[in-house]
Protein backbone atom coordinates (compact mmCIF):
# COMPACT_ATOMS: atom_id res chain seq x y z
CA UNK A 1 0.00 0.00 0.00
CA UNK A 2 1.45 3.65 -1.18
CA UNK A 3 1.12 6.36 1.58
CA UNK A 4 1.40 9.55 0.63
CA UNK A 5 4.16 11.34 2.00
CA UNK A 6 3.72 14.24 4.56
CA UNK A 7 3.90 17.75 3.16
CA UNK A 8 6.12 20.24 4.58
CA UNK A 9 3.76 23.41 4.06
CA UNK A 10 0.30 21.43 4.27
CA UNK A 11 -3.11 22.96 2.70
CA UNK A 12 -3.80 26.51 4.39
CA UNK A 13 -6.06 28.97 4.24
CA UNK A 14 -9.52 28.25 2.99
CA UNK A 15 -11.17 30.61 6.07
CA UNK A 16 -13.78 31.33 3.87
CA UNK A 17 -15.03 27.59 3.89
CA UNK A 18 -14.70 28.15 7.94
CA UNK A 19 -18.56 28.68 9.45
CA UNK A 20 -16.74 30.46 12.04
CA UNK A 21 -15.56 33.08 9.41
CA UNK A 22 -18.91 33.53 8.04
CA UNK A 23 -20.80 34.12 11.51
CA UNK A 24 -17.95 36.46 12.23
CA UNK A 25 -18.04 38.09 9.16
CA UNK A 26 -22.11 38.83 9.27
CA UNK A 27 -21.79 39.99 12.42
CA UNK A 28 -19.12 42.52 11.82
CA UNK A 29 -21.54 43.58 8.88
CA UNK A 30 -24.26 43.81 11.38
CA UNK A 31 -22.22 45.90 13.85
CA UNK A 32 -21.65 48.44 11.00
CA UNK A 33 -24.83 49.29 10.31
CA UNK A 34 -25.54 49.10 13.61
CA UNK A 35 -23.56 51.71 14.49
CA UNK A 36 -23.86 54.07 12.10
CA UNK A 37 -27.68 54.08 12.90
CA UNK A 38 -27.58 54.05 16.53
CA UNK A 39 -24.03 55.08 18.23
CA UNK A 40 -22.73 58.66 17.49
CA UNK A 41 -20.32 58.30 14.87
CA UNK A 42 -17.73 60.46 16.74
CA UNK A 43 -17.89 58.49 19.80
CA UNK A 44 -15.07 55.98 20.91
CA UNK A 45 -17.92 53.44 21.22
CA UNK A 46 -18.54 53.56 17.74
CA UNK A 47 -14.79 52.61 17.01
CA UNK A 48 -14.35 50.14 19.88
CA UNK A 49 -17.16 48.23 18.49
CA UNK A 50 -16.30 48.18 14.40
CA UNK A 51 -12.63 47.48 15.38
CA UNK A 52 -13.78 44.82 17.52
CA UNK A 53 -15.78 43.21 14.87
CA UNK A 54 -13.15 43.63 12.45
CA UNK A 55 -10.59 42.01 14.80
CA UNK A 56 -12.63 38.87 15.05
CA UNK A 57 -13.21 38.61 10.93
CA UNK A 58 -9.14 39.73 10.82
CA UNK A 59 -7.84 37.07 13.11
CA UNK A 60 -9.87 34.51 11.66
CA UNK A 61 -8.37 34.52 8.21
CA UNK A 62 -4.94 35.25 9.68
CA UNK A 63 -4.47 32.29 11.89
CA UNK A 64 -5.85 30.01 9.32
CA UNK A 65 -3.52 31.94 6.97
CA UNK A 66 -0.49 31.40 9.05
CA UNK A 67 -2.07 27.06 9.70
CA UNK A 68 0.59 26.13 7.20
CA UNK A 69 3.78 27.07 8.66
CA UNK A 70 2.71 27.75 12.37
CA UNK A 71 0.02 26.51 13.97
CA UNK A 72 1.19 27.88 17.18
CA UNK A 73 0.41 31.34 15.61
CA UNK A 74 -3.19 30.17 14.59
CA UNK A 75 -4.10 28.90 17.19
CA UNK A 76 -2.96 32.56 19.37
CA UNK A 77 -4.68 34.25 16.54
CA UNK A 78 -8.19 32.42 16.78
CA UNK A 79 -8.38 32.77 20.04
CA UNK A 80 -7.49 36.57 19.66
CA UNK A 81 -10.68 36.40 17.20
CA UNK A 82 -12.59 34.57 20.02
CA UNK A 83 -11.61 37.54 22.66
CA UNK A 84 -12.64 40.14 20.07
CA UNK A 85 -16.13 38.85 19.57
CA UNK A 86 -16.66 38.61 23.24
CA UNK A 87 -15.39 41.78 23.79
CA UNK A 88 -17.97 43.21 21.29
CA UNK A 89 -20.51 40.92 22.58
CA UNK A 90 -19.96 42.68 25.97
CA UNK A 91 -20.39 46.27 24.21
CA UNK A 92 -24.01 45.06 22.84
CA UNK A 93 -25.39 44.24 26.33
CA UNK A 94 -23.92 47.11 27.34
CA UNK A 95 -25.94 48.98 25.03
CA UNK A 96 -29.30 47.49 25.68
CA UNK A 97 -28.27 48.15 30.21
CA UNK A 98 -27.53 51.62 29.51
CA UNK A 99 -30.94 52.33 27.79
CA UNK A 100 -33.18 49.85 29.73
CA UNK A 101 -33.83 47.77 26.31
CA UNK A 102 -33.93 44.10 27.26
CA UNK A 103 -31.86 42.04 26.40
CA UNK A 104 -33.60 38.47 25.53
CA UNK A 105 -32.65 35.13 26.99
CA UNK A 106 -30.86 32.52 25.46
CA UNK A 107 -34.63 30.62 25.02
CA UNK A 108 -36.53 33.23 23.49
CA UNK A 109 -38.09 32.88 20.29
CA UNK A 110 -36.99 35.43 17.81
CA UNK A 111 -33.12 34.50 19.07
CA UNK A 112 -33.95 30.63 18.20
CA UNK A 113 -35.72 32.00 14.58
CA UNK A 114 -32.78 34.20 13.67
CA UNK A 115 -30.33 31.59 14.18
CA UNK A 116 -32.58 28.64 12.51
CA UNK A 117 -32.76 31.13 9.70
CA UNK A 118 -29.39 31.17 8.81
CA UNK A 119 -29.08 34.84 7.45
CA UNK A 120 -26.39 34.86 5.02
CA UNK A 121 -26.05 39.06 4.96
CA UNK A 122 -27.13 42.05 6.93
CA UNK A 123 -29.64 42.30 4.84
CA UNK A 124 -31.05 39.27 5.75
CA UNK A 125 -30.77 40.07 9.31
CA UNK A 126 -32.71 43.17 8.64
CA UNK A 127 -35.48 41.41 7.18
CA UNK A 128 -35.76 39.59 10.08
CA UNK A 129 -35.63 42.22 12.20
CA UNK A 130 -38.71 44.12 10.94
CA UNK A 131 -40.88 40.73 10.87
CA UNK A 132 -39.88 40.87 14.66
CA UNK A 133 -40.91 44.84 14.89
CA UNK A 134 -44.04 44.28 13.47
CA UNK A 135 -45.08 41.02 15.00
CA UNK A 136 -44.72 38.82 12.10
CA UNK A 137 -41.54 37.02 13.52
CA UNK A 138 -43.51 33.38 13.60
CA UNK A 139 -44.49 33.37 17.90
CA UNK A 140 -47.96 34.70 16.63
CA UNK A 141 -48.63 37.56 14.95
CA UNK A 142 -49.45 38.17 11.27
CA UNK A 143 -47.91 35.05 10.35
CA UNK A 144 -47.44 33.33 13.29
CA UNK A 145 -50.04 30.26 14.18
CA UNK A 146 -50.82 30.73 17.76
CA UNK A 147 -54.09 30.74 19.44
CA UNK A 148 -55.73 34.18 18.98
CA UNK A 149 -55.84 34.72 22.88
CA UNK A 150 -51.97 34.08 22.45
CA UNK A 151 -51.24 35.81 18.97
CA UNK A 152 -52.70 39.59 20.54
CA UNK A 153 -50.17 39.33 23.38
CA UNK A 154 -46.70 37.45 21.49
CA UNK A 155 -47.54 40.30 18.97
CA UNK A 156 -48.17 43.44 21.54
CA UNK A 157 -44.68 42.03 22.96
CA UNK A 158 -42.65 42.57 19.27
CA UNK A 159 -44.45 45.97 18.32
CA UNK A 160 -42.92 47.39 21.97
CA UNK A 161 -39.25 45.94 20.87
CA UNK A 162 -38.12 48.97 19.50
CA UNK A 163 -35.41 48.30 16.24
CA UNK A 164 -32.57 49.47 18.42
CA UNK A 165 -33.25 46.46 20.37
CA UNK A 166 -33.91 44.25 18.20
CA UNK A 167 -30.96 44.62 16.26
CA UNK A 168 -28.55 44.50 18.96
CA UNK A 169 -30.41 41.43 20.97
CA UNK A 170 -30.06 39.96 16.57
CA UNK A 171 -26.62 40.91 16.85
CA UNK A 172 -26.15 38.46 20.28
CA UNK A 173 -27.59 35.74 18.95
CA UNK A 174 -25.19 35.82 15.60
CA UNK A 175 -22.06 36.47 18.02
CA UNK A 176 -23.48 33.78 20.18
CA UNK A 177 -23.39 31.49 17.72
CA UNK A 178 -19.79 32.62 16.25
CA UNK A 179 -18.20 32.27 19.72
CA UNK A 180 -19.68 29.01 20.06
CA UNK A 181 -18.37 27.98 16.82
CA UNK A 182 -15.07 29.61 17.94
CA UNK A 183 -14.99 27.57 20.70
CA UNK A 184 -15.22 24.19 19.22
CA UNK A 185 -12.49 25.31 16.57
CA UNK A 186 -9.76 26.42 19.31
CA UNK A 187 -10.35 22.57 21.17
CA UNK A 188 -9.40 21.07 17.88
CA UNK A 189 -6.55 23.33 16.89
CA UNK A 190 -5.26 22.56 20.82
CA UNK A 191 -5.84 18.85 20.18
CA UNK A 192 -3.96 18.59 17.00
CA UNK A 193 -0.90 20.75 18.26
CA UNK A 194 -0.43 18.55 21.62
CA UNK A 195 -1.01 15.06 19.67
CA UNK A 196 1.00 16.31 16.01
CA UNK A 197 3.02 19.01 17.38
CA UNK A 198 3.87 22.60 14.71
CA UNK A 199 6.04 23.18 12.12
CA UNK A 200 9.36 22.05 13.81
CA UNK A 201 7.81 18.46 14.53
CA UNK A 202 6.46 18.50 11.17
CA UNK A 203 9.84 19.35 9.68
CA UNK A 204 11.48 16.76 11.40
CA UNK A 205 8.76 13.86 10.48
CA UNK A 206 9.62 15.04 7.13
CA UNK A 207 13.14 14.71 6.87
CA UNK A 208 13.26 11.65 8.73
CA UNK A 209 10.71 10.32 6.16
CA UNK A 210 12.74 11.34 3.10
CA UNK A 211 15.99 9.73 4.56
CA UNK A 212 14.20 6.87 5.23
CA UNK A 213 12.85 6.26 1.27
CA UNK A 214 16.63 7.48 -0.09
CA UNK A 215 17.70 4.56 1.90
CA UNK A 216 15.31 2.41 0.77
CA UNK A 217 16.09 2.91 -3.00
């Protein structure tokens, strides 16, 4: 049986295939918009947040980048991406405190619809945020298919969710989601470094291999 031999530099890159990346990414779209309607554009806020966002999309694509020659430095640079989307994450409920908007448990509906929907861009997530403002958001409402004693109250609930809140509690549940994914990815990256090893190991399996088959022939 022919194995095929180990490759110095192996296959890198290919974030954008990572569901990670794309969560990150949407949400980093999100947070733009999201600021420049509802955070003073002049305000440090306003920067901590986009830079934040940016950071986690940035770091992403870097440490996957970087996989083929150091996965030390991916695996730092993910979980740089993971702190950055927490750190935004913190600036969102901060938000919603500030101005006594609620911020909506992990159980809640329109958190569980938004992520089952899968919105692939901020427009997307917009959509779904005025189905939630105007009570069509699938708990009852226009298009929901509660009883009606049920469908008058889910619906009063959504029409008092102003879009301020809505997008930032949409915003959670995306970075929620990303984090989570984030998570996942940094326990494999630590497993495969502790039972492979990085680039020096690598270099050294491959050597050893190629002295081996010039023996051999």
């Amino acid at each position: 049986m022919n194995f095929e031999p180990e490759k110095l530099i192996p296959l890198h890159g290919g974030y954008r295939k990572l569901k990670s990346f794309q969560v990150a990414q949407l949400a980093y779209d999100v947070t733009v918009r999201f600021c420049d309607r509802y955070i003073e554009k002049r305000s440090r806020t306003h920067d901590q947040m986009v830079q934040a966002a940016r950071s986690g999309v940035q770091n992403i694509a870097e440490g996957s980048q970087a996989s083929g020659t150091s996965k030390k430095t991916e695996l730092k640079l993910t979980n740089v991406a993971r702190a950055s989307l927490e750190e935004l994450r913190l600036d969102y409920e901060d938000y919603l405190r500030q101005r006594g908007l609620a911020q909506w448990p992990r159980e809640d509906a329109r958190r569980a619809e938004i992520i089952a929907a899968r919105p692939a861009t901020a427009d997307d997530v917009a959509a779904w945020a005025r189905s939630v403002h105007d009570g069509r958001d699938g708990r009852g409402g226009q298009s929901g298919r509660g009883k009606p004693e049920e469908m008058s109250i889910q619906s009063t609930v959504s029409t008092k969710s102003t879009y301020a809140e809505i997008s930032a509690n949409g915003a959670l549940a995306l970075l929620a989601v990303a984090c989570s994914l984030l998570d996942r990815q940094i326990a494999t990256l630590e497993k495969n470094f502790v039972e492979e090893g990085g680039f020096t190991e690598r270099l050294y399996r491959v050597r050893n291999e190629r002295r081996t088959r010039g023996k051999t022939r």
